[in-house]
C-alpha atoms as a PDB file:
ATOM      1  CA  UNK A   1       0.000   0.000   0.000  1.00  0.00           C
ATOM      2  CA  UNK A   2       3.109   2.746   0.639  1.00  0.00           C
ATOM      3  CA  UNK A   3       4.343   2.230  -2.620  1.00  0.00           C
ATOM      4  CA  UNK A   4       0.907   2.795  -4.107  1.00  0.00           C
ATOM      5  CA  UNK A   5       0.088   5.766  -2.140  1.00  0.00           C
ATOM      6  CA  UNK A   6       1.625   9.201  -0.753  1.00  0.00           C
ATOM      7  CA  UNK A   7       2.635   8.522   2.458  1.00  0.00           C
ATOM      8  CA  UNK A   8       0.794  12.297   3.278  1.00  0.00           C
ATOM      9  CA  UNK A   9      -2.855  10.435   2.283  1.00  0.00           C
ATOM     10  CA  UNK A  10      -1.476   7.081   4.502  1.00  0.00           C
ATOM     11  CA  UNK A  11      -1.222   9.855   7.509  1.00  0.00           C
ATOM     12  CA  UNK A  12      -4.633  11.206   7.653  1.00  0.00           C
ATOM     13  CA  UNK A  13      -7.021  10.024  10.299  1.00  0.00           C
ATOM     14  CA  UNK A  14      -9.690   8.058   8.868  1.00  0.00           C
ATOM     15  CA  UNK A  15     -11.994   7.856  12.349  1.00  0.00           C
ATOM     16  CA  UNK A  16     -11.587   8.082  15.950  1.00  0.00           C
ATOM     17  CA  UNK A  17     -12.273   4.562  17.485  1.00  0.00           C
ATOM     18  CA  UNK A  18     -12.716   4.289  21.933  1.00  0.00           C
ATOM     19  CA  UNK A  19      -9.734   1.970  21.751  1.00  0.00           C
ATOM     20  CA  UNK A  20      -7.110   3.962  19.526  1.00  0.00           C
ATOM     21  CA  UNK A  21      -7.259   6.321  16.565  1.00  0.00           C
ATOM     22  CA  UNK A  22      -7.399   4.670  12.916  1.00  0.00           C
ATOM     23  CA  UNK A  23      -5.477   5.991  10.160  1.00  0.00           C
ATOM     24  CA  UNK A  24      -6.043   5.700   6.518  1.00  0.00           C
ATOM     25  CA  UNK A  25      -3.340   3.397   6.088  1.00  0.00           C
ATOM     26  CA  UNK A  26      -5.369   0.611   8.705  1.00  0.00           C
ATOM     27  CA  UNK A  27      -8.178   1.478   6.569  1.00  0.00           C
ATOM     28  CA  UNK A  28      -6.050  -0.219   3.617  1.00  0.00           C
ATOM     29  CA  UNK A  29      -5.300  -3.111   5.653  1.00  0.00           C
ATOM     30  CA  UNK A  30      -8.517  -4.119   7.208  1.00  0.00           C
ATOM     31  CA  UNK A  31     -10.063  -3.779   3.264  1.00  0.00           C
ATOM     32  CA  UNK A  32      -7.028  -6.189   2.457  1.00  0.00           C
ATOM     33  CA  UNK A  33      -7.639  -8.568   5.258  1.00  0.00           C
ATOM     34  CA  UNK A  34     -12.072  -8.728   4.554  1.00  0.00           C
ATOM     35  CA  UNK A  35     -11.273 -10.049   0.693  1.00  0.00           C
ATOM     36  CA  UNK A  36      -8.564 -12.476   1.932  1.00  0.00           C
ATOM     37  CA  UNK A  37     -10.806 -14.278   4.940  1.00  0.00           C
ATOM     38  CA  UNK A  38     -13.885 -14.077   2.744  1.00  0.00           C
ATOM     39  CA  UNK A  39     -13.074 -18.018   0.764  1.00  0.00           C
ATOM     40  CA  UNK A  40     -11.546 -19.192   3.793  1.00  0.00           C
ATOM     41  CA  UNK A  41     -14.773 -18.811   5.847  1.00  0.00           C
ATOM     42  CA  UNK A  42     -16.824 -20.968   3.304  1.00  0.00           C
ATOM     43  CA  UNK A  43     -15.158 -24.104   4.431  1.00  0.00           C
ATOM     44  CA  UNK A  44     -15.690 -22.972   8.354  1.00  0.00           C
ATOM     45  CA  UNK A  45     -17.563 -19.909   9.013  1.00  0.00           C
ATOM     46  CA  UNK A  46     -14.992 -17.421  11.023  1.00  0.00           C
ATOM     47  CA  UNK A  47     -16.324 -14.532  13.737  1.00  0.00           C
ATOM     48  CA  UNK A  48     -13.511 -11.688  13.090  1.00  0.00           C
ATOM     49  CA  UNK A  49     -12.500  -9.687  15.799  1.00  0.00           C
ATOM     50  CA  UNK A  50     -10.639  -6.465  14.598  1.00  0.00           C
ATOM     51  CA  UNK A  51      -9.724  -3.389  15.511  1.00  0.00           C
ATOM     52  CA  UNK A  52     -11.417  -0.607  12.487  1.00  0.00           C
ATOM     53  CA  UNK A  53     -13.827  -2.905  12.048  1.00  0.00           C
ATOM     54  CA  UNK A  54     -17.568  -1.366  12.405  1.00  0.00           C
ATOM     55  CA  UNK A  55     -18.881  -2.447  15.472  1.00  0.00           C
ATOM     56  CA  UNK A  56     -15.601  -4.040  15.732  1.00  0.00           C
ATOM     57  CA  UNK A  57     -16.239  -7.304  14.842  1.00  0.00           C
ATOM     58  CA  UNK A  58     -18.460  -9.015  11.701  1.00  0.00           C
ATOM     59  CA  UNK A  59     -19.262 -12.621  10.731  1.00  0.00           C
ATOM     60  CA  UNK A  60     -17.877 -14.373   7.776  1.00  0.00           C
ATOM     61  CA  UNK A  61     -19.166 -15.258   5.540  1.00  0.00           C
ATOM     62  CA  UNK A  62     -21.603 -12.002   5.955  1.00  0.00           C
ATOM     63  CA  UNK A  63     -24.410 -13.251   7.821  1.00  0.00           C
ATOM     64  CA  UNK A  64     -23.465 -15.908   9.762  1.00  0.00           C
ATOM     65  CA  UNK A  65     -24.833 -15.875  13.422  1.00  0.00           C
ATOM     66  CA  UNK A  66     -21.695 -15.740  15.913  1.00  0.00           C
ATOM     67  CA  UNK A  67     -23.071 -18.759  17.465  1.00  0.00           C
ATOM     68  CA  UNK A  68     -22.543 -20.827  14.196  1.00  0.00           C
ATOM     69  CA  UNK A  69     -18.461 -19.842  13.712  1.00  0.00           C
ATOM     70  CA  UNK A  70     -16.673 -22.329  14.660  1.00  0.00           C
ATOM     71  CA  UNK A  71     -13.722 -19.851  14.881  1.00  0.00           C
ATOM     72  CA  UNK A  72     -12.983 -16.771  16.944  1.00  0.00           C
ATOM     73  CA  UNK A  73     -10.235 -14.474  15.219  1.00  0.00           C
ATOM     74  CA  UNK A  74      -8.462 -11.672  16.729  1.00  0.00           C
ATOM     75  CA  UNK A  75      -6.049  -9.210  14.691  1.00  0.00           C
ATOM     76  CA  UNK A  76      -4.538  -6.565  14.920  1.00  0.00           C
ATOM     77  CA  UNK A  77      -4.427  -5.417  11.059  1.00  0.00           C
ATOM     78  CA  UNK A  78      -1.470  -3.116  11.863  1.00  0.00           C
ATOM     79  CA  UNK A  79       0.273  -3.005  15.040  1.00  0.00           C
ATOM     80  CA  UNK A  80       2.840  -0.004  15.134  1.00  0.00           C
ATOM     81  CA  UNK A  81       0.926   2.104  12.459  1.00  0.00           C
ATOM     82  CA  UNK A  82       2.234   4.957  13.485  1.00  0.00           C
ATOM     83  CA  UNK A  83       5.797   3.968  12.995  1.00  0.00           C
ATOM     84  CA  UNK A  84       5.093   2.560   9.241  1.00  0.00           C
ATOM     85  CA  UNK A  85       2.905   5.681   8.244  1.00  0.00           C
ATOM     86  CA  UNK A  86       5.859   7.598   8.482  1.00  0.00           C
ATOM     87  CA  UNK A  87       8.238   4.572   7.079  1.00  0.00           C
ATOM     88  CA  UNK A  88      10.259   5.221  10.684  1.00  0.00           C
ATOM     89  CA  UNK A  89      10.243   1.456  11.447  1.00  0.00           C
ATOM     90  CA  UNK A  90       8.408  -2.045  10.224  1.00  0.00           C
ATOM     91  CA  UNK A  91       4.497  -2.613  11.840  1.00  0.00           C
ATOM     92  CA  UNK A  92       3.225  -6.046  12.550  1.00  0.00           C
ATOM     93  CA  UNK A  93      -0.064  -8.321  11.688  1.00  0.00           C
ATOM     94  CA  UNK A  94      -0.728  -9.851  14.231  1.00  0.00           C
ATOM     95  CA  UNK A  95      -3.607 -12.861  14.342  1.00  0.00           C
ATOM     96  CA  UNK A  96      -4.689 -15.286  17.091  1.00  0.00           C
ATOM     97  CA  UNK A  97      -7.221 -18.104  15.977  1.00  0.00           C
ATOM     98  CA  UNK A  98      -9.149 -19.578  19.096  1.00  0.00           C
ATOM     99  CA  UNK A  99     -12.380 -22.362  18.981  1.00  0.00           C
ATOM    100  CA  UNK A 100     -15.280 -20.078  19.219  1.00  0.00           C
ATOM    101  CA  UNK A 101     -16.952 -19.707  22.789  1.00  0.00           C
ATOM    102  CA  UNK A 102     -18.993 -16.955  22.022  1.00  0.00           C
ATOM    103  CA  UNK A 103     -18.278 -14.018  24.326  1.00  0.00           C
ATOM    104  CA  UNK A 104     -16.260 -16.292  27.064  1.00  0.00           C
ATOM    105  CA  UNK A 105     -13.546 -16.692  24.452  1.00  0.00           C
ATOM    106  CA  UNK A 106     -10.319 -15.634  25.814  1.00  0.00           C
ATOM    107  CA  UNK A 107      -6.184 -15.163  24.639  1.00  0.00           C
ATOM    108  CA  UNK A 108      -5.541 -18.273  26.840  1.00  0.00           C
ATOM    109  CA  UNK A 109      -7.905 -20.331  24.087  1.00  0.00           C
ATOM    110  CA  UNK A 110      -6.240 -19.457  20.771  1.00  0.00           C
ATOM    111  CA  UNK A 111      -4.555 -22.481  19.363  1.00  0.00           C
ATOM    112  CA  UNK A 112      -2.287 -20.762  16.633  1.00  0.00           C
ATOM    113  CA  UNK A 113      -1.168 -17.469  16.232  1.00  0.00           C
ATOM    114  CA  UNK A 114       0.896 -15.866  13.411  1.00  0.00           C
ATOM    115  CA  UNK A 115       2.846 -12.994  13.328  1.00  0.00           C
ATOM    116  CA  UNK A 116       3.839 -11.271  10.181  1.00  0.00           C
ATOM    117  CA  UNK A 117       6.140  -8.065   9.780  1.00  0.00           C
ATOM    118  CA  UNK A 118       5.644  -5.365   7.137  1.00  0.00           C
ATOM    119  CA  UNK A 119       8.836  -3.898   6.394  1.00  0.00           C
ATOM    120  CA  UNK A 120       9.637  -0.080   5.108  1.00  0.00           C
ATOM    121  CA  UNK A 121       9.499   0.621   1.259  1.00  0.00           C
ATOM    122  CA  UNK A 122      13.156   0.879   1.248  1.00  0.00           C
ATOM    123  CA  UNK A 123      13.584  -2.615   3.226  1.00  0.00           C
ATOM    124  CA  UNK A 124      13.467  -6.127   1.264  1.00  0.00           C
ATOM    125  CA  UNK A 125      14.030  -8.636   4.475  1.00  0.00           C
ATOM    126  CA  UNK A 126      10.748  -9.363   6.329  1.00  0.00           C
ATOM    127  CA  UNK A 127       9.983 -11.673   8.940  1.00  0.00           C
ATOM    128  CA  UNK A 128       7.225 -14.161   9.648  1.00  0.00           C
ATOM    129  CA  UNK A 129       6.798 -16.787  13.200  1.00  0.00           C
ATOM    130  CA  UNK A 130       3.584 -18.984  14.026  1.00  0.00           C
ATOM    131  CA  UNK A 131       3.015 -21.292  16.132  1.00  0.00           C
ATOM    132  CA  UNK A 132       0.653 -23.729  17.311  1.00  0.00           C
ATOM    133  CA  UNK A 133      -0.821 -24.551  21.071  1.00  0.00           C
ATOM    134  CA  UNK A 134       1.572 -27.168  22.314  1.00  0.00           C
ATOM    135  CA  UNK A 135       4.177 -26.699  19.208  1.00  0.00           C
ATOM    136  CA  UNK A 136       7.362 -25.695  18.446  1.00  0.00           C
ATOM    137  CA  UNK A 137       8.106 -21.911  16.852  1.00  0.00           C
ATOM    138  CA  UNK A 138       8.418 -22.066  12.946  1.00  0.00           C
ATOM    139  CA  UNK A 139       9.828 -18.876  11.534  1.00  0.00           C
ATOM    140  CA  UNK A 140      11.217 -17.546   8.112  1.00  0.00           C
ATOM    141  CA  UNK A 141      12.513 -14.676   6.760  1.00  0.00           C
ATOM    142  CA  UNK A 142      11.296 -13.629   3.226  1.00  0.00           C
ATOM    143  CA  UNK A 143      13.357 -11.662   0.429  1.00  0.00           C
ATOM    144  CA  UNK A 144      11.118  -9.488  -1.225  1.00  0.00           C
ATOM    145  CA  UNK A 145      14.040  -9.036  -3.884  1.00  0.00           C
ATOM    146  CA  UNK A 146      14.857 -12.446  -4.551  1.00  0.00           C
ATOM    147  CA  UNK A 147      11.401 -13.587  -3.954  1.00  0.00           C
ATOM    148  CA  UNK A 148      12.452 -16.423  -1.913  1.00  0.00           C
ATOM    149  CA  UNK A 149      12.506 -17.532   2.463  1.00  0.00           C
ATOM    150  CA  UNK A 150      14.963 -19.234   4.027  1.00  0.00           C
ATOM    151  CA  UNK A 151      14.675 -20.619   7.703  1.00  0.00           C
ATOM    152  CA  UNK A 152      14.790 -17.911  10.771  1.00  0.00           C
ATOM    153  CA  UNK A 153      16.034 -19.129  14.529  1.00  0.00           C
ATOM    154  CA  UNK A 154      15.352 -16.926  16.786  1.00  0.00           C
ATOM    155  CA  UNK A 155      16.459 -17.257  20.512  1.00  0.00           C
ATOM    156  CA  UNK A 156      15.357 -15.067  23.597  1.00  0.00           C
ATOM    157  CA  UNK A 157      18.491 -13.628  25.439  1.00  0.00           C
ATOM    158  CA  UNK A 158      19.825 -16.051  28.146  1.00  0.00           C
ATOM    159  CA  UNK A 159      21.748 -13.270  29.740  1.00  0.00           C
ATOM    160  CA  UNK A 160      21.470 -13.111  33.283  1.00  0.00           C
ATOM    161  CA  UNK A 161      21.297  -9.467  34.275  1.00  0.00           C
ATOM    162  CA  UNK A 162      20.748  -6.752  32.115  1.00  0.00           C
ATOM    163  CA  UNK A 163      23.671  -4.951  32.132  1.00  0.00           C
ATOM    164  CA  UNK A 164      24.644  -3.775  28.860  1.00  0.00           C
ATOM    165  CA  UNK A 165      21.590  -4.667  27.333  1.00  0.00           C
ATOM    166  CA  UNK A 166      18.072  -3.149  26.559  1.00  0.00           C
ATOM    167  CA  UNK A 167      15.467  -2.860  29.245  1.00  0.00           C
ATOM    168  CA  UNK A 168      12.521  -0.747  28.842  1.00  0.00           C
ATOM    169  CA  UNK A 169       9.139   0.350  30.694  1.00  0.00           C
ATOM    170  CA  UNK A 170       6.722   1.346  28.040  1.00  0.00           C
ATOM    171  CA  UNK A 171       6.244   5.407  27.960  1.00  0.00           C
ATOM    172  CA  UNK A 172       5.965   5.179  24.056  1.00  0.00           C
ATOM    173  CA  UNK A 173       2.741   8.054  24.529  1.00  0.00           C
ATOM    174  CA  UNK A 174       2.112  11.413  26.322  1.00  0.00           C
ATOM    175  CA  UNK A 175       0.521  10.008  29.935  1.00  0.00           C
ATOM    176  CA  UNK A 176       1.963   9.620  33.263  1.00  0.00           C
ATOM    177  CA  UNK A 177       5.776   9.612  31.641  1.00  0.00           C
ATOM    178  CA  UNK A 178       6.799  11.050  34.663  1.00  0.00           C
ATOM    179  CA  UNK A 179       5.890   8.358  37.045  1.00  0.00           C
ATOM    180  CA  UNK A 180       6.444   5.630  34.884  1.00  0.00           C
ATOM    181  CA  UNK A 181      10.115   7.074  33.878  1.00  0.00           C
ATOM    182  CA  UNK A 182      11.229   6.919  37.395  1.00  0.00           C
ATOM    183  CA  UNK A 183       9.781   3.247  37.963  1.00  0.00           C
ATOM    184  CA  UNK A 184      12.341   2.653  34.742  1.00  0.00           C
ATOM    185  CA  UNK A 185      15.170   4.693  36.692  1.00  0.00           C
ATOM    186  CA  UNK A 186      14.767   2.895  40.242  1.00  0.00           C
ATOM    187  CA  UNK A 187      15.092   0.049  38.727  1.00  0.00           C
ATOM    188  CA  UNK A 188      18.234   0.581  36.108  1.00  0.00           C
ATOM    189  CA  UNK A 189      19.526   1.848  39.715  1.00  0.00           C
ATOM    190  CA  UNK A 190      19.409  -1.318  41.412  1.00  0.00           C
ATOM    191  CA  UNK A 191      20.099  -3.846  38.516  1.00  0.00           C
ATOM    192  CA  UNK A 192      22.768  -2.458  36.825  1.00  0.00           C
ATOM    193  CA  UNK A 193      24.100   0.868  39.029  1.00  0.00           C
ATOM    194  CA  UNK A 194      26.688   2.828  36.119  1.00  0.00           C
ATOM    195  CA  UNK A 195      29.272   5.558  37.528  1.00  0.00           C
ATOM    196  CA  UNK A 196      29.100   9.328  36.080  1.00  0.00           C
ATOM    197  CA  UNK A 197      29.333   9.213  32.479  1.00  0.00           C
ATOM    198  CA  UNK A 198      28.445   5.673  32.119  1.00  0.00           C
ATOM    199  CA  UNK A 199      25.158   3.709  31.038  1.00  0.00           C
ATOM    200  CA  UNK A 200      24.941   0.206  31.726  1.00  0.00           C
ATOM    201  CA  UNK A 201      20.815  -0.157  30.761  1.00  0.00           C
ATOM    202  CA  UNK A 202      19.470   0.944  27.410  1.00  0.00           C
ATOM    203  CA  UNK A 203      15.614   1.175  26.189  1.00  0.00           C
ATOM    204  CA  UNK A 204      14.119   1.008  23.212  1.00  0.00           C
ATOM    205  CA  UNK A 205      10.300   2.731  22.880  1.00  0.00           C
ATOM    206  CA  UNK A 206       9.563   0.792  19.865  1.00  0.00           C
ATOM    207  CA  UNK A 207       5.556   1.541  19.823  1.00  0.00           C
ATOM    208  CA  UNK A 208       4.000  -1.727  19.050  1.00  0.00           C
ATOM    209  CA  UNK A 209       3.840  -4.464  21.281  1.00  0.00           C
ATOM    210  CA  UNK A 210       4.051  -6.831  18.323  1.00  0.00           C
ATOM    211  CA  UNK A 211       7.476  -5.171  17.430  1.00  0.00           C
ATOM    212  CA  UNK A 212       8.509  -5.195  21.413  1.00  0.00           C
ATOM    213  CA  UNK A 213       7.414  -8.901  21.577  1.00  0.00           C
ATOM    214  CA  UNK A 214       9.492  -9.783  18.506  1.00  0.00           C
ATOM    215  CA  UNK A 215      12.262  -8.360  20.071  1.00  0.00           C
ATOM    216  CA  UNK A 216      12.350 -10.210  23.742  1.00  0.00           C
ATOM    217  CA  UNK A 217      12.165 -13.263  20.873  1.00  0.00           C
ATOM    218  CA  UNK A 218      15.063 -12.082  18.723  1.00  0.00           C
ATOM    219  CA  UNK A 219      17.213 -11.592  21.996  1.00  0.00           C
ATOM    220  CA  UNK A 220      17.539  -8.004  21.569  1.00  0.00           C
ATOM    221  CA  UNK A 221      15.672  -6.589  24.374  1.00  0.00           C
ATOM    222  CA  UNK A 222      16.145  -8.712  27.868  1.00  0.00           C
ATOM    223  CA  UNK A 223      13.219  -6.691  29.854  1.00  0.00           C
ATOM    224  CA  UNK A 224      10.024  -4.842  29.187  1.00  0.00           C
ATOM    225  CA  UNK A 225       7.071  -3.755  31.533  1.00  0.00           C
ATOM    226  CA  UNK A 226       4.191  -1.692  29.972  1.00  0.00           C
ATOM    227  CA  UNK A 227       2.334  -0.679  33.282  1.00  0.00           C
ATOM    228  CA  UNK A 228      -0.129   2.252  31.177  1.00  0.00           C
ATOM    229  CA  UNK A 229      -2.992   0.702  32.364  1.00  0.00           C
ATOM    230  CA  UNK A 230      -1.667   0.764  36.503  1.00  0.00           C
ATOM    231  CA  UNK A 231      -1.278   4.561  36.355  1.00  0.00           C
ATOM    232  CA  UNK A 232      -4.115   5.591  34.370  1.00  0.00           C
ATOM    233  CA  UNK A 233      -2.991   6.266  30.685  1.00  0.00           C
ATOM    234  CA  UNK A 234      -5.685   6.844  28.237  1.00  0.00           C
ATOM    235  CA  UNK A 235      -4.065   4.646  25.408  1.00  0.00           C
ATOM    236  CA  UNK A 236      -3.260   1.386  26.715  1.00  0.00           C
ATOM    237  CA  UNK A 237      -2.232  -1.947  25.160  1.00  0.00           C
ATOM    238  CA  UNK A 238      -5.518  -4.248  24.449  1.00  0.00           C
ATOM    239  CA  UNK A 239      -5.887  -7.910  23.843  1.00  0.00           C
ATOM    240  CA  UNK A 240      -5.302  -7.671  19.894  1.00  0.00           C
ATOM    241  CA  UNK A 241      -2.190  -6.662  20.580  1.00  0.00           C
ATOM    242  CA  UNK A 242      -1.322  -9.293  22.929  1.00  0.00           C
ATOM    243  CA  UNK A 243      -2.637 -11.766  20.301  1.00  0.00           C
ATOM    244  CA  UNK A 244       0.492 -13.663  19.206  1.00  0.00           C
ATOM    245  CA  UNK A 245       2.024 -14.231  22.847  1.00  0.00           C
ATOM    246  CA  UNK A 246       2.106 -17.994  22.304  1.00  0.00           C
ATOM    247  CA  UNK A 247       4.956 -17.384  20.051  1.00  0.00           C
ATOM    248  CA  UNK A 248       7.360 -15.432  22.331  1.00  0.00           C
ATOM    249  CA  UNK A 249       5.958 -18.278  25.073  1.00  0.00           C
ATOM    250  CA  UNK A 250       6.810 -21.198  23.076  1.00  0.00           C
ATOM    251  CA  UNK A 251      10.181 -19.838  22.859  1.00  0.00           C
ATOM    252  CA  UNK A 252      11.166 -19.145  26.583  1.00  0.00           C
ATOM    253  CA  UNK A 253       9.930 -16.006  26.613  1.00  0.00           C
ATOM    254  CA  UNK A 254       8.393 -15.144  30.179  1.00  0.00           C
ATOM    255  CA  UNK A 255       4.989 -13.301  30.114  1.00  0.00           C
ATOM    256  CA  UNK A 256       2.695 -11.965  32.945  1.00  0.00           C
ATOM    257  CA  UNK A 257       0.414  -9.474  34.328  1.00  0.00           C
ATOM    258  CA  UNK A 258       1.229  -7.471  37.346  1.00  0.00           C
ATOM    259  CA  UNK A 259       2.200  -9.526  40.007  1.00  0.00           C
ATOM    260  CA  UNK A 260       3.181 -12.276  37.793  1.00  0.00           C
ATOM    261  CA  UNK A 261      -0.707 -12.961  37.383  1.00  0.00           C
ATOM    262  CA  UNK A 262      -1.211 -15.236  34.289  1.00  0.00           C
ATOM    263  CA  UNK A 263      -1.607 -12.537  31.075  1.00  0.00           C
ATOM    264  CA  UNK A 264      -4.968 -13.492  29.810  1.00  0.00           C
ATOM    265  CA  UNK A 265      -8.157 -11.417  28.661  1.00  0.00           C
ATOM    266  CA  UNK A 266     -11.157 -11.946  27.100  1.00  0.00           C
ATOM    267  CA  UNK A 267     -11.397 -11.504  23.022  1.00  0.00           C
ATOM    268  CA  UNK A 268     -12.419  -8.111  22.670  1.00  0.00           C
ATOM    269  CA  UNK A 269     -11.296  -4.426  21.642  1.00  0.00           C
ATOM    270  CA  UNK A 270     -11.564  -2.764  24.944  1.00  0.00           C
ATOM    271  CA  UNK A 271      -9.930  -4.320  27.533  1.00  0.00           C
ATOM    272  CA  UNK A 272      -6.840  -2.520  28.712  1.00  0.00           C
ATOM    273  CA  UNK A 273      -3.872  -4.562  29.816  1.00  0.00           C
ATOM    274  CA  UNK A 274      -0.486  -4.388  31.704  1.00  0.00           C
ATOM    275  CA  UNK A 275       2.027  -7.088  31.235  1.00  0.00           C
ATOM    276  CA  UNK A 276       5.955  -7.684  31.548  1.00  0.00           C
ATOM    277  CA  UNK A 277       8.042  -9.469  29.684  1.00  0.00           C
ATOM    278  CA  UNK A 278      11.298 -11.188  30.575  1.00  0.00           C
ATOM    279  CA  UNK A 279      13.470 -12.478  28.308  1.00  0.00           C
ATOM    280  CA  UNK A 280      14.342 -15.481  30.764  1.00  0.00           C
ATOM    281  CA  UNK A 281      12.947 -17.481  33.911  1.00  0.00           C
ATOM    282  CA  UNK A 282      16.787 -15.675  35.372  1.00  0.00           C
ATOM    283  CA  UNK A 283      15.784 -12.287  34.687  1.00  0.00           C
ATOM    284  CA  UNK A 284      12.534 -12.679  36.199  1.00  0.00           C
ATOM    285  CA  UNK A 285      13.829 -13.375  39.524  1.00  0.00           C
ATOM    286  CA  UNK A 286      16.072 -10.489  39.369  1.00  0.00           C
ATOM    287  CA  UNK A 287      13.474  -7.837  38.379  1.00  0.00           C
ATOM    288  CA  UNK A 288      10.215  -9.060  39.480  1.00  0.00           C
ATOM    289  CA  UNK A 289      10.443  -8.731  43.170  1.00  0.00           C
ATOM    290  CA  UNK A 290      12.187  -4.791  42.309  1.00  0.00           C
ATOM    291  CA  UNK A 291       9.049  -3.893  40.285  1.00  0.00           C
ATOM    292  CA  UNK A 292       6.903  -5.048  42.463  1.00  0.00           C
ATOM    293  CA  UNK A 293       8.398  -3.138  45.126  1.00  0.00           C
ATOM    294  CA  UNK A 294       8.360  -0.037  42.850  1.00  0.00           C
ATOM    295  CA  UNK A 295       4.818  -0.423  41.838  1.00  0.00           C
ATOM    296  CA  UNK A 296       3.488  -1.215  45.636  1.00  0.00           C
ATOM    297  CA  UNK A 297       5.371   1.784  47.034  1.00  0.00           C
ATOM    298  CA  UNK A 298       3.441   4.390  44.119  1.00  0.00           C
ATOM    299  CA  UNK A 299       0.289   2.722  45.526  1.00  0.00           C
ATOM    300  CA  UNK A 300      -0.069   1.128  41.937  1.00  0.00           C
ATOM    301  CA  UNK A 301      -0.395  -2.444  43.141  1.00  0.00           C
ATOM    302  CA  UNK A 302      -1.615  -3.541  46.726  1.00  0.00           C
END
C-alpha cells in the first residue's frame, strides 16, 4: 500500500475509534484482510475480531450468526501504524485463531497465532513466526528481492542481568511519563548501578507491542514492563495486541500481568492490559520482586 500511495494520504485520520485512533493506512489493511478471509470462511464460518472494524467485529461469511463460527479471530491489522505511516520502522499483523466460545472466548484459548512483519518501502528482508498450542516456533525470513525464504532461529536472550543490554518500561505516549520514567530509573539503579558518564541499561520505545514482543524473541531486548494501564494512561495496550504471545511463550519467553498474574483477557477491543516481559525465567527473579516493590510503594499495586 506505501508504494501505491503518498505517504501524506497514509497519515490522515480516517476515524476516531474508543480503543485507539485509525489511520487511513489501517483502513487499507482491514479492506485487504475482509477479501482475503472471505473463501476461507466458506469451508468454516470465522467470527472476526478487529480493531477498524464497524462495530468491531463481523461474521464471515456475511451473515453468519456468531453462534454458528466455529472460529474466533483476533487481529490486529497493523500493530505499530504509526511507525510505518511515516516509514520510521516495520508494523506487525498480528492474528490469534481460538475455537469459538462466544463471548467467554479468551487469549488463553487461541490455538495458533501468526505474526507477520511489514517492512519499510526501502527494506526487502521481512519476517514471519507462528506457532501452534503445544508446538514448536516455525519462523522464516522472506526476500522481497529475490522472492524467496529461508529458515529464521530466533532465541530469547539467556543473559542473566541486564547490564549492557536493553530494558525498557513502556512510555511510548504522552501520559503519566513522569511516574512511569522513574519506575524505569529505580530500577536501572538497582540492577545495573553505572558511575558518572556511564550507562549500563538501554531502552528502546519501539511503539507496538508486536514489534517489542518480537524483540524479547530475537534476543535483543532482555526486559520490558508496559504498566499504562496501573497509572491511568488513556491509550493502553488491548488484547489484539497481545494476540500472538504464544509465540514469544513457546520460545522461553516469560509473560505476565502485574504480580506475575497469568496474562490473559477476554477476546475483545476494549480491555486494557499491563504485562511484563522477561526475556528469561533468570531475569525474572532479578526484576520481578524490584518492580513489584516499585509499583506497591506508588500505591499502583496492593
Amino acid at each position: 500500500a506505501t508504494t501505491h500511495r503518498a505517504s501524506a494520504d497514509l497519515q490522515q485520520v480516517a476515524s476516531d475509534e474508543p480503543g485507539d485512533t485509525i489511520y487511513a493506512i489501517d483502513k487499507v489493511s482491514e479492506e485487504v484482510l475482509i477479501a482475503g478471509l472471505e473463501e476461507i470462511a466458506r469451508a468454516a464460518p470465522i467470527h472476526l475480531v478487529a480493531e477498524g472494524l464497524p462495530g468491531g467485529s463481523l461474521t464471515l461469511p456475511r451473515g453468519t450468526p456468531d453462534g454458528s463460527c466455529v472460529w474466533k479471530l483476533l487481529v490486529d491489522p497493523i500493530d505499530g501504524t504509526r511507525g510505518l505511516m511515516y516509514q520510521k520502522r516495520s508494523g506487525w499483523i498480528l492474528t490469534g485463531l481460538a475455537p469459538n466460545r462466544g463471548a467467554d472466548t479468551r487469549l488463553s484459548d487461541i490455538v495458533l497465532a501468526v505474526q507477520t512483519e511489514i517492512p519499510l518501502v526501502k527494506q526487502h528482508l521481512s519476517d514471519q513466526l507462528w506457532a501452534f498450542h503445544g508446538g514448536a516456533v516455525t519462523a522464516r525470513r522472506h526476500d522481497r528481492i529475490a522472492r524467496r525464504d529461508r529458515p529464521l532461529l530466533l532465541s530469547p536472550s539467556k543473559a542473566p542481568s541486564v547490564a549492557h543490554g536493553y530494558a525498557s518500561v513502556v512510555r511510548f505516549f504522552p501520559g503519566a511519563r513522569d511516574v512511569l520514567a522513574s519506575i524505569d530509573d529505580e530500577l536501572a539503579a538497582a540492577l545495573a548501578p553505572s558511575g558518572p558518564g556511564k550507562a549500563t541499561v538501554f531502552e528502546d520505545q519501539y511503539a507496538s507491542t508486536g514489534g517489542q514482543l518480537y524483540e524479547l524473541m530475537a534476543g535483543h531486548d532482555r526486559f520490558i514492563a508496559d504498566l499504562r494501564p496501573l497509572v491511568g494512561a488513556e491509550l493502553c495496550c488491548h488484547p489484539y495486541d497481545l494476540c500472538t504471545i504464544l509465540i514469544a511463550q513457546a520460545l522461553g519467553v516469560v509473560l505476565t500481568g502485574p504480580g506475575g498474574s497469568a496474562l490473559d483477557a477476554p477476546i475483545d477491543l476494549e480491555a486494557n492490559m499491563a504485562w511484563i516481559g522477561y526475556a528469561n525465567p533468570t531475569l525474572r527473579q532479578a526484576i520481578e520482586p524490584l518492580l513489584e516493590g516499585a509499583l506497591r510503594r506508588r500505591g499502583l499495586v496492593p
